[in-house]
Protein backbone atom coordinates (compact mmCIF):
# COMPACT_ATOMS: atom_id res chain seq x y z
CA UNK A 1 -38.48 -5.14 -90.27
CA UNK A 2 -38.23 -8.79 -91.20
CA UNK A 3 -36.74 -9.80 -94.60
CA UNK A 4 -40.80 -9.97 -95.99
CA UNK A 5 -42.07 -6.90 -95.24
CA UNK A 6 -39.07 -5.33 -96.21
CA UNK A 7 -39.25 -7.14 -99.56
CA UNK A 8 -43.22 -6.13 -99.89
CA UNK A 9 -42.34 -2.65 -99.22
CA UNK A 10 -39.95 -2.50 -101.29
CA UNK A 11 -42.24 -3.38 -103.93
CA UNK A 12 -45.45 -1.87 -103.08
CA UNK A 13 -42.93 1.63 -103.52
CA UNK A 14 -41.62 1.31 -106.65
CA UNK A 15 -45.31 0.44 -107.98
CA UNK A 16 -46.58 3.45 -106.43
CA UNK A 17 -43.69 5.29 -108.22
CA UNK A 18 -44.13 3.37 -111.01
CA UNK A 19 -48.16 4.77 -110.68
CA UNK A 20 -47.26 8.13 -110.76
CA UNK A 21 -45.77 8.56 -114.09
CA UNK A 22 -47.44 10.93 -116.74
CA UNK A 23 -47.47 8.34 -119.67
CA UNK A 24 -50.00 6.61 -117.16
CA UNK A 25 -51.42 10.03 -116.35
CA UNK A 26 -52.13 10.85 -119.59
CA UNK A 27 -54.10 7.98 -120.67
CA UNK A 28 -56.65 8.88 -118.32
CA UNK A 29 -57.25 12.70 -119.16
CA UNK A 30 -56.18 11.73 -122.81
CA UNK A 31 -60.13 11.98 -123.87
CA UNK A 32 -61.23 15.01 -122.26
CA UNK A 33 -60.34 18.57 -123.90
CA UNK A 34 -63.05 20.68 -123.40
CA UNK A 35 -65.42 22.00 -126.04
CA UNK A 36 -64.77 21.92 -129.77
CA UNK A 37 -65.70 25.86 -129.92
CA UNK A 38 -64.53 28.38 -127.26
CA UNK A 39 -67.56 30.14 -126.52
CA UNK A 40 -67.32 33.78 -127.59
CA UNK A 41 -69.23 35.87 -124.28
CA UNK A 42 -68.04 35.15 -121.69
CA UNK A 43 -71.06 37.24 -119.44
CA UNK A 44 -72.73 36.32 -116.49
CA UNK A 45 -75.44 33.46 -117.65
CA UNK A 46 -78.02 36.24 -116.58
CA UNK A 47 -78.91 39.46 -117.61
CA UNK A 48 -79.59 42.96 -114.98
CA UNK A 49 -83.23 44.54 -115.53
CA UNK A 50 -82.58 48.04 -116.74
CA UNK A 51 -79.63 50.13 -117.34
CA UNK A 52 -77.09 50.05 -114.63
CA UNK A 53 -75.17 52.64 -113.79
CA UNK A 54 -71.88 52.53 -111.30
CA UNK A 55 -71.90 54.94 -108.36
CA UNK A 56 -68.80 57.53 -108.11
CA UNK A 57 -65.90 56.54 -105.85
CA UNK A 58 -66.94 57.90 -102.36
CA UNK A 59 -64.58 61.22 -101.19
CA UNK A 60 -63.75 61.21 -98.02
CA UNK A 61 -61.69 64.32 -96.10
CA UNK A 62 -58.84 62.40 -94.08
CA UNK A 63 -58.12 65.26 -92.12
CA UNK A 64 -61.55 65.73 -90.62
CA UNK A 65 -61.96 61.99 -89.34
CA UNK A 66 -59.91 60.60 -86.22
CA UNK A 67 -60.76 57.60 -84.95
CA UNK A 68 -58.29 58.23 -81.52
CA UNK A 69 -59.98 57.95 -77.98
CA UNK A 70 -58.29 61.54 -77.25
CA UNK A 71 -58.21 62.81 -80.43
CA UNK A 72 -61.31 63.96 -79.84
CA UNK A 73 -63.64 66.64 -77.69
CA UNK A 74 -63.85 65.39 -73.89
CA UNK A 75 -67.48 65.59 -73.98
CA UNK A 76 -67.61 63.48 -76.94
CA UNK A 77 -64.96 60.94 -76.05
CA UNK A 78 -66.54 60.58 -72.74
CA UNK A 79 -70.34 60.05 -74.18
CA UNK A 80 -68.63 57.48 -76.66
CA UNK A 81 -67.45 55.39 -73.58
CA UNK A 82 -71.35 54.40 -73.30
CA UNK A 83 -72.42 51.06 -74.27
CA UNK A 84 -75.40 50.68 -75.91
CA UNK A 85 -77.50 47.27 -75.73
CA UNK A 86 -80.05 46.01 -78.41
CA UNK A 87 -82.61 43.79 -77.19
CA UNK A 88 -83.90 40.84 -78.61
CA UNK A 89 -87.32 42.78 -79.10
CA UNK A 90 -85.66 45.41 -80.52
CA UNK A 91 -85.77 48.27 -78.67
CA UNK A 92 -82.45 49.76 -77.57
CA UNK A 93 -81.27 50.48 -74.26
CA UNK A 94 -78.11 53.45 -73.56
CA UNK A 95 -76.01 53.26 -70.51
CA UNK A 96 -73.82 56.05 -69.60
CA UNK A 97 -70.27 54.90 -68.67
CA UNK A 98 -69.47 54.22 -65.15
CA UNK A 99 -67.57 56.67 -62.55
CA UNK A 100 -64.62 54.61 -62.35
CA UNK A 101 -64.33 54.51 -66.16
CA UNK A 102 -64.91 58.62 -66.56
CA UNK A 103 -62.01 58.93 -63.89
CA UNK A 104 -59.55 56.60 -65.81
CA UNK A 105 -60.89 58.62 -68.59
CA UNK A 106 -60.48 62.28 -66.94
CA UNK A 107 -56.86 61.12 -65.90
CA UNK A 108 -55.74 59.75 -68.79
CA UNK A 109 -57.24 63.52 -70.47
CA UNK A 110 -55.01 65.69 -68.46
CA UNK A 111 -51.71 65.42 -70.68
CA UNK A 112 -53.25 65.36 -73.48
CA UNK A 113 -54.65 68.83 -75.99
CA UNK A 114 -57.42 68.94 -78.34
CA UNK A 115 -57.07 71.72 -81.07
């Protein structure tokens, strides 16, 4: 850097630094402190028709759900393997899963129990 630039640098940082102080931040957010007079609801700005109620918390048996692949009955874990397709005119289409995926399946099945 030549003797200049160094010397503009130089000052152009301690301005910025100089900037930065909160006397100087102050005097610009010196004016502004809100309202006068909290106000005292704090609601939503609009109102619900009727009388709302809240639903109960929904119960839910942990036991009785599993969500693993061979957790479940073969017969249902293999009609799961499906994929089902929905169509931009919405009708829905069901395809069955192919015979290379039941045998993966039907291997994979052979170690394991369902109770």
């Amino acid at each position: 850097m030549t003797t200049p630039t160094f010397k503009l640098a130089t000052v152009l940082m301690i301005g910025a630094a100089l900037a930065a102080t909160p006397a100087l931040a102050a005097a610009f957010t010196a004016g502004n402190h809100g309202p006068a007079e909290l106000p005292v609801n704090r609601d939503a700005p609009f109102t619900l028709p009727g009388a709302v109620t809240p639903m109960p918390t929904p119960k839910v048996d942990v036991a009785s759900i599993s969500r693993g692949l061979f957790d479940q009955d073969p017969a249902a874990a293999l009609a799961s393997l499906g994929t089902v397709t929905l169509s931009r005119d919405g009708s829905i289409a069901e395809t069955e899963a192919s015979d290379a995926l039941r045998g993966v399946f039907e291997t994979e099945m052979q170690g394991h129990k369902v109770d």
